[in-house]
C-alpha atoms as a PDB file:
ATOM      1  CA  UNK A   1     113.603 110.738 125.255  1.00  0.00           C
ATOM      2  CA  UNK A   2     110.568 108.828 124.057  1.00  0.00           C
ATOM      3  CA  UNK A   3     109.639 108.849 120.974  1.00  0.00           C
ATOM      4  CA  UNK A   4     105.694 110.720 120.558  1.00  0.00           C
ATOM      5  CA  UNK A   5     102.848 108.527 119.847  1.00  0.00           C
ATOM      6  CA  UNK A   6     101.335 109.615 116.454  1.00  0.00           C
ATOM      7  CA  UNK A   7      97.680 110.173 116.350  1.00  0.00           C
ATOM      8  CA  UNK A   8      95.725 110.757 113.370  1.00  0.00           C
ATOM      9  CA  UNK A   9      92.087 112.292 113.203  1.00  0.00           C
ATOM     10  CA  UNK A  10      90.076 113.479 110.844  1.00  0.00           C
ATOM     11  CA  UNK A  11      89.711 117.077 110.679  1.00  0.00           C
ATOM     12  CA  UNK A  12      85.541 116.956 110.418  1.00  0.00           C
ATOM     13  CA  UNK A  13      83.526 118.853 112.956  1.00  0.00           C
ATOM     14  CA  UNK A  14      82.148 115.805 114.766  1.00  0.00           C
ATOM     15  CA  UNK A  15      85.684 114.151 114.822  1.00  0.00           C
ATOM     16  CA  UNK A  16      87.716 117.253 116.610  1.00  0.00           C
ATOM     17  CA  UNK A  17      85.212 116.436 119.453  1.00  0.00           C
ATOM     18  CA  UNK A  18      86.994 113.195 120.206  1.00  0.00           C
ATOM     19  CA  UNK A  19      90.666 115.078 120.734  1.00  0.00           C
ATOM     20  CA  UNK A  20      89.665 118.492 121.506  1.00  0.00           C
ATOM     21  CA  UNK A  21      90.957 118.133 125.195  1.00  0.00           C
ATOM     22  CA  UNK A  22      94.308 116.049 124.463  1.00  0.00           C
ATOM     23  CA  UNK A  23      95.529 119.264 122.292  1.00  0.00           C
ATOM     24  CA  UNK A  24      97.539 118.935 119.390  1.00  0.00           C
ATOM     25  CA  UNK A  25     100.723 117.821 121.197  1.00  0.00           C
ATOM     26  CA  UNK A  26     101.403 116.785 124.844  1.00  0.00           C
ATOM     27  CA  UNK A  27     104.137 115.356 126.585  1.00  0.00           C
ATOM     28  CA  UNK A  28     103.721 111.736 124.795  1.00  0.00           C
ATOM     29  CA  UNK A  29     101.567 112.477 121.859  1.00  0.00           C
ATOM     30  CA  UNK A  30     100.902 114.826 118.572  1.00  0.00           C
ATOM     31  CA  UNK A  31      97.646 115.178 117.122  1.00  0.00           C
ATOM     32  CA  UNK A  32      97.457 115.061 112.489  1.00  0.00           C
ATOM     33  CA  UNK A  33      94.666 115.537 111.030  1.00  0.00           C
ATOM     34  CA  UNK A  34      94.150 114.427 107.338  1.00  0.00           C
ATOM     35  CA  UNK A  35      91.216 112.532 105.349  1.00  0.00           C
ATOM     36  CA  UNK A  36      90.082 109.051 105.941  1.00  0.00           C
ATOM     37  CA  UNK A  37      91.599 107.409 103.762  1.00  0.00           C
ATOM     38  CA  UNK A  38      94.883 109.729 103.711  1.00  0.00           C
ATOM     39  CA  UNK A  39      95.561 108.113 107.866  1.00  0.00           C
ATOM     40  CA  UNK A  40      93.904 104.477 106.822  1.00  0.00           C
ATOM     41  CA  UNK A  41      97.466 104.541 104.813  1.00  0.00           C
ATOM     42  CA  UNK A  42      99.636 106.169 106.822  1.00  0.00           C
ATOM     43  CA  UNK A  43      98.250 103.753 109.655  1.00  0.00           C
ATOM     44  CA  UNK A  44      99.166 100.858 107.317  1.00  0.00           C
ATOM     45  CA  UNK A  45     102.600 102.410 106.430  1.00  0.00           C
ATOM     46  CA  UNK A  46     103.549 102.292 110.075  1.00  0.00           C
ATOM     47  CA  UNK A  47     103.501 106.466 109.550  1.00  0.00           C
ATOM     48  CA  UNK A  48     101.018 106.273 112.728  1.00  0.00           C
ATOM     49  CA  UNK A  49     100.201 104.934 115.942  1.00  0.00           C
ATOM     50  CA  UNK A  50      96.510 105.352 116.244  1.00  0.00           C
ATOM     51  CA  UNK A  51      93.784 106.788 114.073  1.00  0.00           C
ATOM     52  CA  UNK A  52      90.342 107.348 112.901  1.00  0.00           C
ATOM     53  CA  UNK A  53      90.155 105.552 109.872  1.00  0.00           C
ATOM     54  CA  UNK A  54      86.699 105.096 107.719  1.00  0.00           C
ATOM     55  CA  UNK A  55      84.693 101.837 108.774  1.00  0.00           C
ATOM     56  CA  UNK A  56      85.204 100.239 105.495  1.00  0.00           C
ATOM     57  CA  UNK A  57      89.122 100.099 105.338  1.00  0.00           C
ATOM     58  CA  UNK A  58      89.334  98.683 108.431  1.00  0.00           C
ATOM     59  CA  UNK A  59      88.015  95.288 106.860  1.00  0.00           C
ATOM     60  CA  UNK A  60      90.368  96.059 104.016  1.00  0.00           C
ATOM     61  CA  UNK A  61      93.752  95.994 105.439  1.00  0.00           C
ATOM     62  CA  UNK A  62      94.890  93.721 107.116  1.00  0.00           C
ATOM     63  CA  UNK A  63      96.597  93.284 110.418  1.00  0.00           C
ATOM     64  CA  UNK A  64      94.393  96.184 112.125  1.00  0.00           C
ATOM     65  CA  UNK A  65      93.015  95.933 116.021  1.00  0.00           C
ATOM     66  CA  UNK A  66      90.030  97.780 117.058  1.00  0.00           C
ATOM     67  CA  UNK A  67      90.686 100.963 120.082  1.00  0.00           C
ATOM     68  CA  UNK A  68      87.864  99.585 122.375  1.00  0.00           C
ATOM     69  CA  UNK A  69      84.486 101.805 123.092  1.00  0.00           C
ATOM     70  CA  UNK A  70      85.699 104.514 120.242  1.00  0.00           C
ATOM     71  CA  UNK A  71      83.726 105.098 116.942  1.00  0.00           C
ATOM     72  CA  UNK A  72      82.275 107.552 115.343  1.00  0.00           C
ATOM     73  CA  UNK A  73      78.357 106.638 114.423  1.00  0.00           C
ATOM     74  CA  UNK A  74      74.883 107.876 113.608  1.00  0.00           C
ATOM     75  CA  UNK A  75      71.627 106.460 113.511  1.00  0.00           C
ATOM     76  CA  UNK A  76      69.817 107.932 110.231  1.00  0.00           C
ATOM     77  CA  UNK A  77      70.545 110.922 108.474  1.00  0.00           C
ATOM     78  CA  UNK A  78      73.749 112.656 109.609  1.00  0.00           C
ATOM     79  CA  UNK A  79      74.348 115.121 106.896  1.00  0.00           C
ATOM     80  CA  UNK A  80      78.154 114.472 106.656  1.00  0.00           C
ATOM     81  CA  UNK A  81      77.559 112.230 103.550  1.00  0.00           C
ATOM     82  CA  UNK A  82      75.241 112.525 100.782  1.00  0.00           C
ATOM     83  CA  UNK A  83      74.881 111.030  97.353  1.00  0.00           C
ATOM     84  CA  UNK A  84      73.694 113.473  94.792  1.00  0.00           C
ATOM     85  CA  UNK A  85      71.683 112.138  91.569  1.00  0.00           C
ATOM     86  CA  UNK A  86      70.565 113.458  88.512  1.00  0.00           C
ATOM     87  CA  UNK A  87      68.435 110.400  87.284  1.00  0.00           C
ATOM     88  CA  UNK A  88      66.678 107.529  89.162  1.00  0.00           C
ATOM     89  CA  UNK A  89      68.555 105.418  91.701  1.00  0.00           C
ATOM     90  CA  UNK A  90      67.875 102.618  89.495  1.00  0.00           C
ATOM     91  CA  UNK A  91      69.102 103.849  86.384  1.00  0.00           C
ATOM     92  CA  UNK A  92      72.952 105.113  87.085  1.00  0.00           C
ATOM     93  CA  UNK A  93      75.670 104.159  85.583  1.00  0.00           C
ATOM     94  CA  UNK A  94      78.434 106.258  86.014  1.00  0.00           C
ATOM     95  CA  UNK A  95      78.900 107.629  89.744  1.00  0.00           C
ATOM     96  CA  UNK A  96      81.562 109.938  90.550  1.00  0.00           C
ATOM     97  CA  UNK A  97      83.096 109.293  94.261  1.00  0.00           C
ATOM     98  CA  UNK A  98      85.783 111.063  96.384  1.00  0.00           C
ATOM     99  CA  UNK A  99      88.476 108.550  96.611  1.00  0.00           C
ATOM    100  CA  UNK A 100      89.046 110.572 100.170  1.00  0.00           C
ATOM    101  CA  UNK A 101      85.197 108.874 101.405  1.00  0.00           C
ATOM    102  CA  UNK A 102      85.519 105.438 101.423  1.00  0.00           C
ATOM    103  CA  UNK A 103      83.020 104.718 104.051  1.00  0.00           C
ATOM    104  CA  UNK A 104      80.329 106.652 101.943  1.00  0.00           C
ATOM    105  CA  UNK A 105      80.891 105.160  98.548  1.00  0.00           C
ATOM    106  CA  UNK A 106      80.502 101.872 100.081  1.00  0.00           C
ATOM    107  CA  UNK A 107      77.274 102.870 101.409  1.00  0.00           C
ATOM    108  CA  UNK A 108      76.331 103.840  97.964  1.00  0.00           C
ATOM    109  CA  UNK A 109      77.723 100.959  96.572  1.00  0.00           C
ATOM    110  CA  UNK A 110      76.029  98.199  99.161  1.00  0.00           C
ATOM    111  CA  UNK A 111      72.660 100.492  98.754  1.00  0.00           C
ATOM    112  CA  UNK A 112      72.176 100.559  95.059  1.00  0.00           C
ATOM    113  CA  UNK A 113      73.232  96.904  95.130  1.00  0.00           C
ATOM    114  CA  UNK A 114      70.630  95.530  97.129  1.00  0.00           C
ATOM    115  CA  UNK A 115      67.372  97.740  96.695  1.00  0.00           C
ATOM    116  CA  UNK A 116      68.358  98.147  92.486  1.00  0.00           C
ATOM    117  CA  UNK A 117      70.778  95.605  91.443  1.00  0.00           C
ATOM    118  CA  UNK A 118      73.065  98.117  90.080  1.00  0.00           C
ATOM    119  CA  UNK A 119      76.612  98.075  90.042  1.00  0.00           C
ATOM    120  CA  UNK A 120      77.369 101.468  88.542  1.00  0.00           C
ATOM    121  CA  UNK A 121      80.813 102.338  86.977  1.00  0.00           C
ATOM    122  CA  UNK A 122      83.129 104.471  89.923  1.00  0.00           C
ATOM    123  CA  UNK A 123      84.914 107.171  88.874  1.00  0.00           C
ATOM    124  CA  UNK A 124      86.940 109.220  91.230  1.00  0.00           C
ATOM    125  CA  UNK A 125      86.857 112.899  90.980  1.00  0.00           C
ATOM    126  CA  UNK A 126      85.950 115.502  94.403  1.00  0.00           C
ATOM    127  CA  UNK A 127      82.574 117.114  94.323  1.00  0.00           C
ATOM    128  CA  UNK A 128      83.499 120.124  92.524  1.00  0.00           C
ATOM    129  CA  UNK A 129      84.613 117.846  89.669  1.00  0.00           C
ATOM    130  CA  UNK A 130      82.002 115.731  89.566  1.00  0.00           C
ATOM    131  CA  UNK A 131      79.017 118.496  89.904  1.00  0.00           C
ATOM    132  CA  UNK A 132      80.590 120.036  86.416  1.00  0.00           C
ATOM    133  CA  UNK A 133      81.201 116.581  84.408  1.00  0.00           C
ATOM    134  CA  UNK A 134      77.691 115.939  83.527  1.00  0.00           C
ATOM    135  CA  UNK A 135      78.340 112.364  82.099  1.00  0.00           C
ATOM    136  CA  UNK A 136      77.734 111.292  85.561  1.00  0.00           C
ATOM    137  CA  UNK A 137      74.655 110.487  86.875  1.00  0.00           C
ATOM    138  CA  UNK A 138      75.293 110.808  90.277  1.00  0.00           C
ATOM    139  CA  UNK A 139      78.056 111.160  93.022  1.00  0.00           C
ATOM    140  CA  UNK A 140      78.860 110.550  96.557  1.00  0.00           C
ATOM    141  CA  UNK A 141      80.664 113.523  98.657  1.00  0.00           C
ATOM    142  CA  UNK A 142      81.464 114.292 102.444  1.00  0.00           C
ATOM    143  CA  UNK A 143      79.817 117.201 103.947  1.00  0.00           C
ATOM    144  CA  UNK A 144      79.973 119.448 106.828  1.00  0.00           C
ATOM    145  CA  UNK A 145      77.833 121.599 108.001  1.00  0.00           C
ATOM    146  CA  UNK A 146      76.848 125.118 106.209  1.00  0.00           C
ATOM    147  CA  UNK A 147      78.184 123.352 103.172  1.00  0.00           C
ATOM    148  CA  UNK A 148      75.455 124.029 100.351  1.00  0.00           C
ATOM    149  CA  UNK A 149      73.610 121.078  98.185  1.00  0.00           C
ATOM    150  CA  UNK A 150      75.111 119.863  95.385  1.00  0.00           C
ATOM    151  CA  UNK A 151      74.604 121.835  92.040  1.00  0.00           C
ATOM    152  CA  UNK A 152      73.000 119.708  89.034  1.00  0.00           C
ATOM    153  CA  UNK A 153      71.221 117.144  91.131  1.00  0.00           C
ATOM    154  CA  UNK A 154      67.564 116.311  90.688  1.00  0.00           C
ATOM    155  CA  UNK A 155      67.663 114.285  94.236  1.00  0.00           C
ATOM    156  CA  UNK A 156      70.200 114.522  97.063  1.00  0.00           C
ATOM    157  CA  UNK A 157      70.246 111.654  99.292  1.00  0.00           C
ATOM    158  CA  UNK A 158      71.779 111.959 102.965  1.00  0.00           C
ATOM    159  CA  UNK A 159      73.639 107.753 102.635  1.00  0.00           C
ATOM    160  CA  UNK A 160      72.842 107.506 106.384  1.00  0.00           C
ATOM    161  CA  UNK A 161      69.853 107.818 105.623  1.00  0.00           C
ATOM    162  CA  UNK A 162      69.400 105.498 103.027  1.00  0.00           C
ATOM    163  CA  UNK A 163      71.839 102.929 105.257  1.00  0.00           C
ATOM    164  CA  UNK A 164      69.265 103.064 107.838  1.00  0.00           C
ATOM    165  CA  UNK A 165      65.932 102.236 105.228  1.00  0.00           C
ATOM    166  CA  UNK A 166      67.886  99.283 104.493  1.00  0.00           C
ATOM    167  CA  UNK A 167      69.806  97.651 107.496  1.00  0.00           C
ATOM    168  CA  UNK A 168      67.722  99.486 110.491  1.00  0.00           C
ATOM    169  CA  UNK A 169      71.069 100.036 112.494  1.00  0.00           C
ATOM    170  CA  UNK A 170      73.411 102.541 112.897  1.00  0.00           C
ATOM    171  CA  UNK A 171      76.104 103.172 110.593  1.00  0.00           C
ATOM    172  CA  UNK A 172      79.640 103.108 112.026  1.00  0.00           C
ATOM    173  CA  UNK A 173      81.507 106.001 109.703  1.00  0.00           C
ATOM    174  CA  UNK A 174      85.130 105.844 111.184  1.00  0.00           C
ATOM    175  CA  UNK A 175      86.499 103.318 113.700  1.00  0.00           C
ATOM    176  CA  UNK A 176      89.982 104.297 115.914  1.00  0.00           C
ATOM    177  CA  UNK A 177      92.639 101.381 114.948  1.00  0.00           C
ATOM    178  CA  UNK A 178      96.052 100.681 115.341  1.00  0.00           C
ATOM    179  CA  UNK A 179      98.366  97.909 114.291  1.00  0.00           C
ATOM    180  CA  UNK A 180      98.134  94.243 115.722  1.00  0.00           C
ATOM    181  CA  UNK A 181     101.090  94.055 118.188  1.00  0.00           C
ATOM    182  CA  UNK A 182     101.161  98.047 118.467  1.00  0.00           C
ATOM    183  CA  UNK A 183     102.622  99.106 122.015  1.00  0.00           C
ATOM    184  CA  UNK A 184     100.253 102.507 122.840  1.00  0.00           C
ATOM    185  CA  UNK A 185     101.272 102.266 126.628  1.00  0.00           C
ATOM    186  CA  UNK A 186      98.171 103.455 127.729  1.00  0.00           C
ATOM    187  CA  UNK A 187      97.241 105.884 124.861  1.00  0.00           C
ATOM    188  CA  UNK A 188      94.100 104.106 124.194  1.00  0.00           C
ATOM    189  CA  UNK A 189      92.789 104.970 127.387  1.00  0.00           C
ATOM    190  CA  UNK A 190      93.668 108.482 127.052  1.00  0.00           C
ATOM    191  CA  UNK A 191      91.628 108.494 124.021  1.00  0.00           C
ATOM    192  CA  UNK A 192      88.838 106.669 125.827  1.00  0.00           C
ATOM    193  CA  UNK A 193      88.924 110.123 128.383  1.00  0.00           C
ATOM    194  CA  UNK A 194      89.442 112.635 125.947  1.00  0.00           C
ATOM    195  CA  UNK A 195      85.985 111.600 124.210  1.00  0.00           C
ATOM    196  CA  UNK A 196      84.087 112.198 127.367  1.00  0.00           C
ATOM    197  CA  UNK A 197      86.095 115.052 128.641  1.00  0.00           C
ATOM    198  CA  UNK A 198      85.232 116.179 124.791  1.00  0.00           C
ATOM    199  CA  UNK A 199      81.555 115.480 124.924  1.00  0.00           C
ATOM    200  CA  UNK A 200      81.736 117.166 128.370  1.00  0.00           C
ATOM    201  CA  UNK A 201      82.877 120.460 127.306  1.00  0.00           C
ATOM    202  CA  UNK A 202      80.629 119.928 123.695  1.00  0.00           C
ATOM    203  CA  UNK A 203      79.350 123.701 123.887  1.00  0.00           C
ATOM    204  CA  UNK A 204      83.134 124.896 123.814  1.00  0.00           C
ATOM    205  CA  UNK A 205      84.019 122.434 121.028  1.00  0.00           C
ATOM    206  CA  UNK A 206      80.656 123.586 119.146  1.00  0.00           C
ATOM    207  CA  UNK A 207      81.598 127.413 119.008  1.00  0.00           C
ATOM    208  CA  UNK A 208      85.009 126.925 117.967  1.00  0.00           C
ATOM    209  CA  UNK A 209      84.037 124.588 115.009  1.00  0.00           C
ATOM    210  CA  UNK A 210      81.072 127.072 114.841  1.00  0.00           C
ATOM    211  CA  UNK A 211      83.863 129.456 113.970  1.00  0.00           C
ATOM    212  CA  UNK A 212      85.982 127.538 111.808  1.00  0.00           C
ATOM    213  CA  UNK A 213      82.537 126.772 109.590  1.00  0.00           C
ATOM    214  CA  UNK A 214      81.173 129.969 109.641  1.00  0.00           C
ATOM    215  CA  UNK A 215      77.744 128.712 111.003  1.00  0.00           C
ATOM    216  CA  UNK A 216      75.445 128.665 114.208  1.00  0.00           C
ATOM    217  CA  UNK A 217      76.967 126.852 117.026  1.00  0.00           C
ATOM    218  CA  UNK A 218      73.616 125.609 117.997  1.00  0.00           C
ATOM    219  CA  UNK A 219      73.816 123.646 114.730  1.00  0.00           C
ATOM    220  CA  UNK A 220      77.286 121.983 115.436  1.00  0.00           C
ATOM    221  CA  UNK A 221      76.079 121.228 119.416  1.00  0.00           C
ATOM    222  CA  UNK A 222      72.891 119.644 118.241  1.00  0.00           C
ATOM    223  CA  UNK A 223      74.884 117.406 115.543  1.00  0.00           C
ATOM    224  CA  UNK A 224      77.530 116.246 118.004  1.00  0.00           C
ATOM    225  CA  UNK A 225      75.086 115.873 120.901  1.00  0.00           C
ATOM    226  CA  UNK A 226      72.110 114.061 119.242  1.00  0.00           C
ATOM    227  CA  UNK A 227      73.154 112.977 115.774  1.00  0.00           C
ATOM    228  CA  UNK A 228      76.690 111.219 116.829  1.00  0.00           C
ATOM    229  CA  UNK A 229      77.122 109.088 119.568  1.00  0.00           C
ATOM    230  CA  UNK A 230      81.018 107.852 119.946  1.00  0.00           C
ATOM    231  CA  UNK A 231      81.183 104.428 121.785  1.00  0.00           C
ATOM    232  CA  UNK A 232      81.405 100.692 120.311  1.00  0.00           C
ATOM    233  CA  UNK A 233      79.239  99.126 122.168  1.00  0.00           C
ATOM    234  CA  UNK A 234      77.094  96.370 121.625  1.00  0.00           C
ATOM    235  CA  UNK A 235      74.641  98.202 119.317  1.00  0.00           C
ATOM    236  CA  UNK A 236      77.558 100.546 117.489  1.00  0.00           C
ATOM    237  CA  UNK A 237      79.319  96.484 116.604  1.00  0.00           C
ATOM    238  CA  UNK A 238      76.150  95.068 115.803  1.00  0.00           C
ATOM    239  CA  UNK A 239      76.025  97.654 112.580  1.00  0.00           C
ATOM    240  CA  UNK A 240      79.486  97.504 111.531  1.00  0.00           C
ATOM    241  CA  UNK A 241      79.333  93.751 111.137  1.00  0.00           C
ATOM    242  CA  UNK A 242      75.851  93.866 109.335  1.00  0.00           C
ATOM    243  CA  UNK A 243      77.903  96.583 107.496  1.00  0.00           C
ATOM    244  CA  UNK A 244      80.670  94.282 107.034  1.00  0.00           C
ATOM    245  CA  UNK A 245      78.504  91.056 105.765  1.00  0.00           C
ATOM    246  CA  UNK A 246      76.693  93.618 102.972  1.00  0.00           C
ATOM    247  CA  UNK A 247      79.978  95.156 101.950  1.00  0.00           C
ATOM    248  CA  UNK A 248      81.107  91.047 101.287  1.00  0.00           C
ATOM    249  CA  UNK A 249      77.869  90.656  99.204  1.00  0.00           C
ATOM    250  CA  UNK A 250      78.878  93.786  97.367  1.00  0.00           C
ATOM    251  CA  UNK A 251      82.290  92.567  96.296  1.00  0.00           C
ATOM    252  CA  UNK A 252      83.493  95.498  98.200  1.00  0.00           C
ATOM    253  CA  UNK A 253      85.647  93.315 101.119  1.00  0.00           C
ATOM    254  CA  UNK A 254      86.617  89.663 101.380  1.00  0.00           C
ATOM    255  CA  UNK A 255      84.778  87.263 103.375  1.00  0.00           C
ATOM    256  CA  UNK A 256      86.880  86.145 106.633  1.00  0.00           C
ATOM    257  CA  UNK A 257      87.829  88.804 108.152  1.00  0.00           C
ATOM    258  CA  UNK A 258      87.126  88.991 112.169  1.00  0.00           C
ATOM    259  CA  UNK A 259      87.010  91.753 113.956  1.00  0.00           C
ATOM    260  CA  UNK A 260      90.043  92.090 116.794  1.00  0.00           C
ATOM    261  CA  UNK A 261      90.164  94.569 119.630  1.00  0.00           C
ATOM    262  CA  UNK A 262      93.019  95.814 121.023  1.00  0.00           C
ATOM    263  CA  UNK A 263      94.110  95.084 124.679  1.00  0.00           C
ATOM    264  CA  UNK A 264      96.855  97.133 126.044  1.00  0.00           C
END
């Protein structure tokens, strides 16, 4: 018997959407969910065969092939990332970042960089950490809906937000990879389906995330429906390699790398 394909999503409310209709396991796949950078790893490890990995790890690891017309992207604020301050913008110098949010502490990073010159010192600790170690002067977090505002901060910032003030494109969070030379036998397509049949059925998807979050459906629909879109099209690539060249200026990435698509 064949051996299941391995496919690893994150388990945010605006990701589920993407693999609501494959299930968790059919006859040639199983769905795991962890955190960004938890299945940019395991993708690297050969642990899976597919996943949604944040934007900014893609350029870091080598070896990695793009799942054609799949991403998951916003155009302004998205409220599933925010950096919380307690001084200026152009006065920290210690910022506390979940090591699990890549994608949003480059943001941060790229942002402070170019509208302050300031390259803060990173220090990894979750939110909860960082909101009681008051030597910080700011930190970046994920966030989901119904999820209050960060104790302790002066200003909260919503980093697509602040992405879009400076770049005036959208900002590609996560990106669906696999391996170069990966065999998926047609699971990229499947994938390709399950997003529409998943933005199809978008009012199912939004009540049982609704559920899971303990808030309003109408809030999840109107996040998934108008605040994500989920191709990688022309537009969606345009902002990941604008993302890309500022994340080189930052020191975040090396220059070189070229984007590669996979063609099963």
């Amino acid at each position: 018997m064949a051996r299941k394909l391995l496919i690893g999503c994150q388990p945010r409310y605006y990701a589920r959407v993407l693999v609501y209709t494959l299930g968790v396991e059919g006859p040639r796949h199983r769905v795991v969910f962890g955190s960004g950078a938890e299945l940019s790893a395991r993708l690297a490890g050969d642990e899976l065969d597919v996943a949604l990995i944040p934007s900014i790890d893609y350029f870091r690891r080598p070896g990695l092939m793009l799942i054609p017309d799949m991403s998951v992207t916003a155009q302004g604020a998205a409220g599933c990332g925010l950096l919380a301050a307690r001084t200026g913008l152009g006065n920290l110098a210690r910022v506390g970042v979940d090591p699990n949010e890549p994608a949003l502490a480059a943001v941060a990073a790229i942002f402070l960089k170019e509208n302050f010159g300031v390259v803060p010192e990173w220090v990894a600790c979750l939110a909860a950490d960082a909101e009681a170690d008051e030597t910080l002067d700011a930190w970046v977090t994920g966030a989901e809906l119904g999820v209050p505002e960060p104790r302790g901060a002066v200003q909260v910032f919503d980093l697509g937000e602040l992405w879009w003030r400076l770049a005036r494109l959208p900002f590609v969070y996560g990106v669906w990879a696999c391996r170069a030379g990966a065999q998926l036998g047609g699971l990229d397509k499947d994938l390709v389906v399950a997003k529409r049949d998943g933005l199809r059925r978008a009012i199912e998807v939004a009540e049982v995330e609704a559920a899971r979050l303990g808030v309003d459906p109408e809030l999840c629909m109107a996040s998934v429906m108008r605040g994500f879109t989920y191709d990688l099209s022309r537009l969606e690539l345009g902002g990941l390699q604008t993302f890309y060249r500022y994340a080189v200026r930052a020191g975040l990435v090396v220059d070189g790398v070229s984007m590669a698509t996979y063609r099963g």
